[in-house]
Protein backbone atom coordinates (compact mmCIF):
# COMPACT_ATOMS: atom_id res chain seq x y z
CA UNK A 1 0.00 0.00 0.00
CA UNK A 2 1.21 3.65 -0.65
CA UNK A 3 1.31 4.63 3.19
CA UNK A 4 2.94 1.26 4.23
CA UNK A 5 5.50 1.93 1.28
CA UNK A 6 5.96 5.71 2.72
CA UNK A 7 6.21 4.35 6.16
CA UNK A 8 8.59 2.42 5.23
CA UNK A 9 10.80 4.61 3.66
CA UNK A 10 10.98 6.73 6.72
CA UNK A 11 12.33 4.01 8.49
CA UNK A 12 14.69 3.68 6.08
CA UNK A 13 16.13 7.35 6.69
CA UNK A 14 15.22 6.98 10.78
CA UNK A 15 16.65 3.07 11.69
CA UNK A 16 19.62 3.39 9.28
CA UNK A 17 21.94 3.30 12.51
CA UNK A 18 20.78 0.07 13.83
CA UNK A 19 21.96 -1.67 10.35
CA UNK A 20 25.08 -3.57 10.34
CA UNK A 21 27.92 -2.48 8.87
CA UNK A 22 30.85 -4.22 6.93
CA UNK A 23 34.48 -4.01 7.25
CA UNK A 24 35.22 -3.87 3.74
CA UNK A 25 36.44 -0.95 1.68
CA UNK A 26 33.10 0.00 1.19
CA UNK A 27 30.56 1.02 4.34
CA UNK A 28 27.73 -0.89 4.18
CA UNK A 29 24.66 -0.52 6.66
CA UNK A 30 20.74 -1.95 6.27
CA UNK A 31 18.00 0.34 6.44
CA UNK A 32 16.11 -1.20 9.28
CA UNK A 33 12.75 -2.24 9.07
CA UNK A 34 8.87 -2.02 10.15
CA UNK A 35 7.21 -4.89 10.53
CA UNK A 36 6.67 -7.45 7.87
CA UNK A 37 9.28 -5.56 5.49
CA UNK A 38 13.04 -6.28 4.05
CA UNK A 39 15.54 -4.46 5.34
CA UNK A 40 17.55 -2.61 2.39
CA UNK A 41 20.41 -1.95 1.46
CA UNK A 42 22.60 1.77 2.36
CA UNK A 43 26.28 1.70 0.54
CA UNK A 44 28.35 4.59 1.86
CA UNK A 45 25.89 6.50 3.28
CA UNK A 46 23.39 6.60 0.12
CA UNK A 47 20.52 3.90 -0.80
CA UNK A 48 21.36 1.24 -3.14
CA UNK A 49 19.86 1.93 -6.68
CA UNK A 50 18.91 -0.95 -9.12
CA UNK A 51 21.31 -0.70 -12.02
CA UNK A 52 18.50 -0.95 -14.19
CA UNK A 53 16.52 2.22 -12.27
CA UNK A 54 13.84 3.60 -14.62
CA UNK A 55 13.54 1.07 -17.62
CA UNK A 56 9.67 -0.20 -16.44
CA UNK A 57 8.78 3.04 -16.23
CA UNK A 58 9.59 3.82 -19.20
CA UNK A 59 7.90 0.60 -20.54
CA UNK A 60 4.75 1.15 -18.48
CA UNK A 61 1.72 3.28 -19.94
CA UNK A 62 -0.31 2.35 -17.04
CA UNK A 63 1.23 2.95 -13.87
CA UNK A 64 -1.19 0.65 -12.41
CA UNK A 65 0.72 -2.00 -13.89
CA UNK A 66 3.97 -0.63 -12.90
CA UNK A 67 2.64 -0.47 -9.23
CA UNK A 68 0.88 -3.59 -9.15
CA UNK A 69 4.55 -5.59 -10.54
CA UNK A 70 6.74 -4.54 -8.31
CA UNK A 71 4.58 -4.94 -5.00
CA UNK A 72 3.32 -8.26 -6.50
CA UNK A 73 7.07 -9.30 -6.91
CA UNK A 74 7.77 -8.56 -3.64
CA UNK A 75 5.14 -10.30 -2.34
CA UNK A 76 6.52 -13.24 -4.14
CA UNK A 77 9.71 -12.62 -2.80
CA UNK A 78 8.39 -12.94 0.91
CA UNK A 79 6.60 -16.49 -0.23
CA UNK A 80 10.19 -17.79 -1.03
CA UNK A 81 13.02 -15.24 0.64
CA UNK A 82 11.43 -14.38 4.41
CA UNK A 83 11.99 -11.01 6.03
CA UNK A 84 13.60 -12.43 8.82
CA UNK A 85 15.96 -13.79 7.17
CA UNK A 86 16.90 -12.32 3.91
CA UNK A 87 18.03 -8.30 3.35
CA UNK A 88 16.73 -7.07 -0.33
CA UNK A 89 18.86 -4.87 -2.38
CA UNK A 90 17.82 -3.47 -5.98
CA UNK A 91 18.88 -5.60 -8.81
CA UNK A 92 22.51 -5.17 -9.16
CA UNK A 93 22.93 -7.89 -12.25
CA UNK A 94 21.07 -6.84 -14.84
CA UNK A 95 21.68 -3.19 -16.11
CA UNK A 96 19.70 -0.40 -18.56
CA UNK A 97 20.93 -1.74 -21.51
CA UNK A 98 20.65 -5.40 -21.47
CA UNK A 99 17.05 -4.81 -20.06
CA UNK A 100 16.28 -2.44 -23.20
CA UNK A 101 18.09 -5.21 -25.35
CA UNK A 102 15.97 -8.25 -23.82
CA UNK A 103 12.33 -6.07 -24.18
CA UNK A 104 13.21 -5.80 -27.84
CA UNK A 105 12.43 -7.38 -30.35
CA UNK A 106 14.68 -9.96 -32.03
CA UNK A 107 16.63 -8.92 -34.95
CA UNK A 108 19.67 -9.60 -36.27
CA UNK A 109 21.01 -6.40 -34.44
CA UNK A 110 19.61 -7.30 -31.47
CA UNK A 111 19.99 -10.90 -30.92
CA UNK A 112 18.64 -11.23 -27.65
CA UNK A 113 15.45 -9.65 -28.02
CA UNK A 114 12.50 -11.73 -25.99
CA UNK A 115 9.99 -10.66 -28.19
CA UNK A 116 9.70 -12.11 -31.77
CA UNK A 117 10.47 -10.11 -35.28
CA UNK A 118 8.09 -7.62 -36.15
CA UNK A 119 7.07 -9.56 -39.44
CA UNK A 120 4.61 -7.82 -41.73
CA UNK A 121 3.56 -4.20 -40.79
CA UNK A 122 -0.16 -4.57 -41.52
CA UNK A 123 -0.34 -7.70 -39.09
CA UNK A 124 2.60 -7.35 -36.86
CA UNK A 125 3.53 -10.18 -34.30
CA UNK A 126 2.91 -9.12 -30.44
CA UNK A 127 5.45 -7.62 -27.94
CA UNK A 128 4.69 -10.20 -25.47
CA UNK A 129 7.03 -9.32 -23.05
CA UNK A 130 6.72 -5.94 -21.28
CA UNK A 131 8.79 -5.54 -18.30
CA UNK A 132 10.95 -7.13 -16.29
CA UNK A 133 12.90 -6.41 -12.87
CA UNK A 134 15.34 -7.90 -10.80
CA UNK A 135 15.35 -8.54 -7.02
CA UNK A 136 18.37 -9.36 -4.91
CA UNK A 137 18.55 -10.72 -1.62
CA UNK A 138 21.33 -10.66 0.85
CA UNK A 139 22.26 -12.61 3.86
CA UNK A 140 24.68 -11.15 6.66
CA UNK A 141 27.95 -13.34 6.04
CA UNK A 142 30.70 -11.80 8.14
CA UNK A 143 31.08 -8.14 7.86
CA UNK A 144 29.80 -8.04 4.89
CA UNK A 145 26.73 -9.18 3.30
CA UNK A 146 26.28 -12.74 0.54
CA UNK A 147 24.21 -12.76 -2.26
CA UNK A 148 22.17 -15.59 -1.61
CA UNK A 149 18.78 -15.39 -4.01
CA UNK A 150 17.34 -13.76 -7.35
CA UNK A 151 13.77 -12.79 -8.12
CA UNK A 152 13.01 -11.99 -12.00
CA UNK A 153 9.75 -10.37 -12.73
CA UNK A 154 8.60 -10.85 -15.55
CA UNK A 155 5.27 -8.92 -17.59
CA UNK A 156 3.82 -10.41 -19.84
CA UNK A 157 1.12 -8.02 -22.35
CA UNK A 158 -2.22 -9.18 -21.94
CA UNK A 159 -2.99 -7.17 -25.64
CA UNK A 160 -0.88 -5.94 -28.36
CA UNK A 161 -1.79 -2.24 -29.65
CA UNK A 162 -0.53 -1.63 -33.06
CA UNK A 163 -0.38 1.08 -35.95
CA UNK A 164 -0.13 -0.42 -39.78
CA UNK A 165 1.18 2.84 -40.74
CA UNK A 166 2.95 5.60 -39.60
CA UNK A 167 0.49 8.24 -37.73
CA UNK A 168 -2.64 5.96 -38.95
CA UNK A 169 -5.26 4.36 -36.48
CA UNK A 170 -4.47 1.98 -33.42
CA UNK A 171 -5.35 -1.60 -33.67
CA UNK A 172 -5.73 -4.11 -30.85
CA UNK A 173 -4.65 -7.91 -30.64
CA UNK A 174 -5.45 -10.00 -27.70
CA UNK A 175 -3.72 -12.33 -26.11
CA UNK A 176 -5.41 -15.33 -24.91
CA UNK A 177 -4.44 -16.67 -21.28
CA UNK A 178 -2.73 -19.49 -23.06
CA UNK A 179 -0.72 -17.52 -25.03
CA UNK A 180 0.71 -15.44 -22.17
CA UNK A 181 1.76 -18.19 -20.26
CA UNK A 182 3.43 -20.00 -22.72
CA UNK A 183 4.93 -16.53 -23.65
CA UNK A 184 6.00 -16.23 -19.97
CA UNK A 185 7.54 -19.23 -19.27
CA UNK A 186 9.38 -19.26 -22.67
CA UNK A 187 11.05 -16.10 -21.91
CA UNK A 188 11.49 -17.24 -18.26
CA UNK A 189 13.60 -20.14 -19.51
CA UNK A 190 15.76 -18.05 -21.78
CA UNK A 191 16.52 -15.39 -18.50
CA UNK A 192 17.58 -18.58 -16.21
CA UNK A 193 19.89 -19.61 -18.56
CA UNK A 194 21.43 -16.67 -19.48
CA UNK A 195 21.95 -15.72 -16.02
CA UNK A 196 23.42 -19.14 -14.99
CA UNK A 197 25.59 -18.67 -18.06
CA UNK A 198 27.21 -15.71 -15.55
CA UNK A 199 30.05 -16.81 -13.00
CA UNK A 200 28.50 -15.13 -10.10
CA UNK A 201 25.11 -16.45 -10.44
CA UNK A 202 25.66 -20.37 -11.27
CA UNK A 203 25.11 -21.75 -7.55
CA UNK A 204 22.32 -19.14 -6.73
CA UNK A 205 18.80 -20.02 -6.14
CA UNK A 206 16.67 -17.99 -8.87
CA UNK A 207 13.59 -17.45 -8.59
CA UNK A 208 11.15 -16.54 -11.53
CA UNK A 209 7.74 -15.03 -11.44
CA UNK A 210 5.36 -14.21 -14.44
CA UNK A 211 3.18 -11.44 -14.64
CA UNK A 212 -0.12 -10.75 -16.79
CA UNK A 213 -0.56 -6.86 -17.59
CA UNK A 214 -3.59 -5.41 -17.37
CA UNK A 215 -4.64 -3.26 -20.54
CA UNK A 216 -3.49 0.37 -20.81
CA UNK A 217 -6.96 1.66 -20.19
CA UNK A 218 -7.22 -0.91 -16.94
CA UNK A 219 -8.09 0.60 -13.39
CA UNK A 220 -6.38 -2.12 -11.82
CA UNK A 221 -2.99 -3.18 -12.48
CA UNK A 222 -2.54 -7.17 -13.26
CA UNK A 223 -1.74 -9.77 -11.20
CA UNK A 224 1.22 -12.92 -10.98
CA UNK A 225 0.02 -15.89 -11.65
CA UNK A 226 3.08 -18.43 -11.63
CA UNK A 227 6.21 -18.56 -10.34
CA UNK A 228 9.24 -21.32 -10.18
CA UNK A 229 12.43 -21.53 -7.60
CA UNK A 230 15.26 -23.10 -9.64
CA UNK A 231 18.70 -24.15 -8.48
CA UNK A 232 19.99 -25.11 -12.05
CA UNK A 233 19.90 -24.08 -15.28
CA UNK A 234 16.49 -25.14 -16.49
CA UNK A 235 12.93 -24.38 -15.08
CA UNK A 236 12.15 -27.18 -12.43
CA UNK A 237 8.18 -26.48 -12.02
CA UNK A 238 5.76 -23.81 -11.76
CA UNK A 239 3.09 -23.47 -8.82
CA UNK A 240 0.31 -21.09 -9.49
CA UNK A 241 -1.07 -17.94 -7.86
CA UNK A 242 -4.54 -17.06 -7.86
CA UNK A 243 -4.54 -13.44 -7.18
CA UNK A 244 -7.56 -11.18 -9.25
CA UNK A 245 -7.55 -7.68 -8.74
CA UNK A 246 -11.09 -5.54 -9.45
CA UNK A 247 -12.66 -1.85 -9.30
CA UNK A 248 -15.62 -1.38 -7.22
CA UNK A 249 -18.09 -0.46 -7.07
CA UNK A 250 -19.14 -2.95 -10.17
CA UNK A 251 -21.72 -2.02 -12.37
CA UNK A 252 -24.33 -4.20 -10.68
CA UNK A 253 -23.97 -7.38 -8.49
CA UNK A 254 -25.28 -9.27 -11.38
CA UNK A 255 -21.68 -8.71 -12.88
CA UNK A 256 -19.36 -10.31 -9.59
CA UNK A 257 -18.66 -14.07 -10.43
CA UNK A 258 -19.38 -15.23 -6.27
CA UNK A 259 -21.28 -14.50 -3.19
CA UNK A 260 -18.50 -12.99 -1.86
CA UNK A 261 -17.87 -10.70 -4.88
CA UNK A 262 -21.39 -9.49 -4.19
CA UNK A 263 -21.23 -9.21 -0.06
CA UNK A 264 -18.07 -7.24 -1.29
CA UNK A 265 -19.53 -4.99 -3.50
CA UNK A 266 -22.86 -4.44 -1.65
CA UNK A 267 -20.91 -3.30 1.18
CA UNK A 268 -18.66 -0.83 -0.41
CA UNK A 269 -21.57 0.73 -2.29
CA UNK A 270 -23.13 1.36 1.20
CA UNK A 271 -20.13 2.87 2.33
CA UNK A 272 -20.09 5.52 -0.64
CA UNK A 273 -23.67 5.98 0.02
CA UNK A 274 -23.08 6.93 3.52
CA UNK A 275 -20.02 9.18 2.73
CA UNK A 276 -22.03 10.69 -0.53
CA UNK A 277 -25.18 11.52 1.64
CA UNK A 278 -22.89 12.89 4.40
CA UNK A 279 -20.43 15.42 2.17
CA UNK A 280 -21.66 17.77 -0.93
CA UNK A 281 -20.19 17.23 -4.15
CA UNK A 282 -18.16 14.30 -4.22
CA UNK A 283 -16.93 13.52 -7.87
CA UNK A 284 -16.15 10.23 -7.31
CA UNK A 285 -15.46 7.61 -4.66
CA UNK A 286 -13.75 4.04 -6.16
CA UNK A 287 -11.67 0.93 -4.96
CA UNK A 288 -8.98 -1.12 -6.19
CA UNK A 289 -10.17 -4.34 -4.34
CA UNK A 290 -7.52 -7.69 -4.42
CA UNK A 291 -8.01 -11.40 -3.61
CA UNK A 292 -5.88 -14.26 -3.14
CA UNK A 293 -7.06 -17.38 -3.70
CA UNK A 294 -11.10 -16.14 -3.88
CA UNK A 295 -10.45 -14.21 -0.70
CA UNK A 296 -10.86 -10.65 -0.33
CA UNK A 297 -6.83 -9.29 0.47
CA UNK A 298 -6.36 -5.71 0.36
CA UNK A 299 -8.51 -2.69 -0.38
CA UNK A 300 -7.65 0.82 -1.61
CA UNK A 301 -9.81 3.71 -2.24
CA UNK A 302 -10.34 6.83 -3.20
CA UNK A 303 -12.33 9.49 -2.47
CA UNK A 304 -11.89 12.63 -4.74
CA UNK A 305 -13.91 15.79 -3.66
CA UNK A 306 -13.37 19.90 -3.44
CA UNK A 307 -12.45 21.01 0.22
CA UNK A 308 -13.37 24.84 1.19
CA UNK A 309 -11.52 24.56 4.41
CA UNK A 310 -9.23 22.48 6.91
CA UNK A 311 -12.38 22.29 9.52
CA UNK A 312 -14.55 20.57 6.05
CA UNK A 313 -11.42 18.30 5.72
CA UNK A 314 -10.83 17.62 9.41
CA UNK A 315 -14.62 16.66 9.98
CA UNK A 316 -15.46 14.66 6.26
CA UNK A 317 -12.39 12.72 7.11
CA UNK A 318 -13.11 11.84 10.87
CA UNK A 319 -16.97 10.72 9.15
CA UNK A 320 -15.00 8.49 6.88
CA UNK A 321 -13.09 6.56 9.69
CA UNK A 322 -16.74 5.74 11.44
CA UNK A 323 -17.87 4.73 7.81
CA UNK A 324 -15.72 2.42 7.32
CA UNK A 325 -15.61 0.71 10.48
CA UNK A 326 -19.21 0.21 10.15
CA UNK A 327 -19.25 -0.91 6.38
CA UNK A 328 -15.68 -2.39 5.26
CA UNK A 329 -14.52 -5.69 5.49
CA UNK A 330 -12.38 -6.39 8.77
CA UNK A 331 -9.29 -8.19 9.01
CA UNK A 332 -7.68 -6.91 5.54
CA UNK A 333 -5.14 -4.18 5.20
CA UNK A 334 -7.13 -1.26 4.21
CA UNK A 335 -5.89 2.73 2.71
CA UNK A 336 -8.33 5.74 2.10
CA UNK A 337 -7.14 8.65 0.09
CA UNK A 338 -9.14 11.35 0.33
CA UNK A 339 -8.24 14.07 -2.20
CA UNK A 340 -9.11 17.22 -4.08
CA UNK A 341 -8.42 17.66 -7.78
CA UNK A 342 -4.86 19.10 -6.80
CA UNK A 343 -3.53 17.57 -4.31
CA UNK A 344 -3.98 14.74 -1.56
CA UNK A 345 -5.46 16.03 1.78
CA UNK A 346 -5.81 13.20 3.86
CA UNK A 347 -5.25 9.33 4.79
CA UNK A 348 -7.50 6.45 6.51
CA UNK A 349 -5.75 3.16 6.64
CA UNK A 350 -5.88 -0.03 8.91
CA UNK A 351 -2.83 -2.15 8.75
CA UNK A 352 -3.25 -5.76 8.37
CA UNK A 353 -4.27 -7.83 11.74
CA UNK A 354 -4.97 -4.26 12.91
CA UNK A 355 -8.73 -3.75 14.33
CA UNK A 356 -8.41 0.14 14.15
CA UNK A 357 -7.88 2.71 11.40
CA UNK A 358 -5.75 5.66 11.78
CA UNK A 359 -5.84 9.04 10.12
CA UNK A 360 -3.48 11.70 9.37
CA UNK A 361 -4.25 15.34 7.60
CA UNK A 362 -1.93 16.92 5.62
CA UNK A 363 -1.82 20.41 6.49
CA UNK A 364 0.44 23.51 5.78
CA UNK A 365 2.13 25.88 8.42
């Protein structure tokens, strides 16, 4: 969640003295940690970038996607790597340009392109492969800390949008769920072995993950839905993840595919109600709602409105917190942004395990 990741990164700054640090030429500390989270990695005083900082942003028109990957691959990380144990540090093996090359497509310049020739302009084969990223994780060995696993990401397009020529009309392909994870796990099997082809990286466990995107246009970013720990140079097995992510509030209940999809729905259009009848002029109030395994996981709204004054914010966001506990599900980690059309004003949230929510303002001296 956006406040958990914020939290988190205060820590960072705040706990970076109880890290450890190593008696090598270079100072390294950890970050420190709140609860559930890695610890990262600080290397002479300054965080430790990914060498491949920026290229799935760059490859990402919906930054639901781009969200949606990278806390999905950490959350795959934690199934395989735990927090307890392990310290993450940004991908340090895989840099700008042999990302760039290996989201390409393959030509005779670029021979390591994932993605297959163009072919003919008027019916072009699909990028299939979107993003990728790299995860480290460290162990304290010594003074100084081990690589001692690999997470690979990787996004796989859902649909292909295309131009037959230059300036002319978009065209859409899509990609059937077969096709993206036999896509997926084609690609994954090329990334293992180059990477075991690397001296550093032969006796390391890697661990792959495959993502499907969402369309550009989605509301909700996609979801992982295999992954595969591999101690040699070819894929061993996959086990499946059944994660869905939806917007509510749905059309109608007619549309959600289970009871619990309705009881879901149901009671997060009574908690707009509530809020709507209670505050003029709302201009929208939405969710991002995930489950794992049919089970409702996470939730994230928000509430967009036009604030007059700090007493209008102060009292519409202390109605919200009695909303919610009155209409949202319990037991799920939970975040309310409550905004204007310029600029965030508040925050609800409930932690996971947590029974209470807790609010913060953001106000101006």
């Amino acid at each position: 969640m956006v406040l958990a990741a914020a939290i988190t990164m205060v820590a960072a700054v705040t706990l970076a003295g109880c890290g450890k640090k190593s008696s090598s030429s270079s100072s390294v500390t950890t970050t420190g940690s709140t609860s559930g989270n890695y610890q990262g990695v600080i290397e002479n005083g300054r965080y430790k970038t990914s060498k491949a900082r920026g290229v799935n942003t760059a490859q990402n028109a919906n930054v639901y996607n781009l969200k949606a990957f990278e806390s999905g691959l950490t959350n795959v990380s934690k199934l395989v790597f735990s927090t307890k144990s392990y310290i993450f540090q940004e991908g340090q093996y895989l840099s700008s340009s042999t990302l760039d090359n290996w989201l390409g497509r393959k030509t005779s310049s670029n021979p390591t392109g994932l993605n297959p020739a163009k072919g003919k302009s008027s019916d072009p084969n699909p990028e299939y492969i979107q993003q990728i990223e790299e995860q480290d994780y460290m162990q304290q060995s010594g003074n100084s800390l081990k690589l001692k696993g690999i997470v690979i990401g990787i996004g796989v397009n859902s649909e292909y949008t295309y131009q037959k020529t230059t300036d002319g009309p978009n065209y859409t392909k899509n990609i059937s769920n077969a096709e993206v994870q036999k896509q997926g796990k084609l690609a994954a099997a090329k990334i293992l072995k180059r990477l075991r082809a690397r001296k550093d990286l032969k006796n390391v466990p890697i661990v792959i993950a495959l993502f499907k995107q969402a369309s550009d246009d989605s509301l909700v970013g996609g979801n992982f839905f295999a992954y595969s720990k591999n101690n040699g140079s070819t894929i061993s097995s996959w086990k499946t993840l059944n994660y869905k992510a939806v917007v509510l509030p749905k059309a109608s209940d007619s549309t959600s595919s289970n009871s619990s999809d309705q009881s879901d729905n149901s009671n997060f259009t009574n908690f707009k109600t509530q809020i709507q009848s209670f505050f003029p002029n709302l201009s929208g109030v939405t969710a991002q709602a995930q489950y794992y395994n049919n089970s409702l996981s996470g939730m994230n709204i928000t509430v967009t409105t036009q604030f007059y004054s700090e007493t209008e914010i102060q009292s519409f966001t202390e109605y919200i917190v009695q909303a919610a506990k009155k209409y949202l599900p319990n037991g799920i980690p939970i975040e309310i942004k409550i905004q204007s059309s310029n600029s965030i004003q508040a925050v609800v949230y409930r932690n996971s395990g947590s029974s209470s929510y807790q609010s913060h303002i953001f106000s101006s001296y």
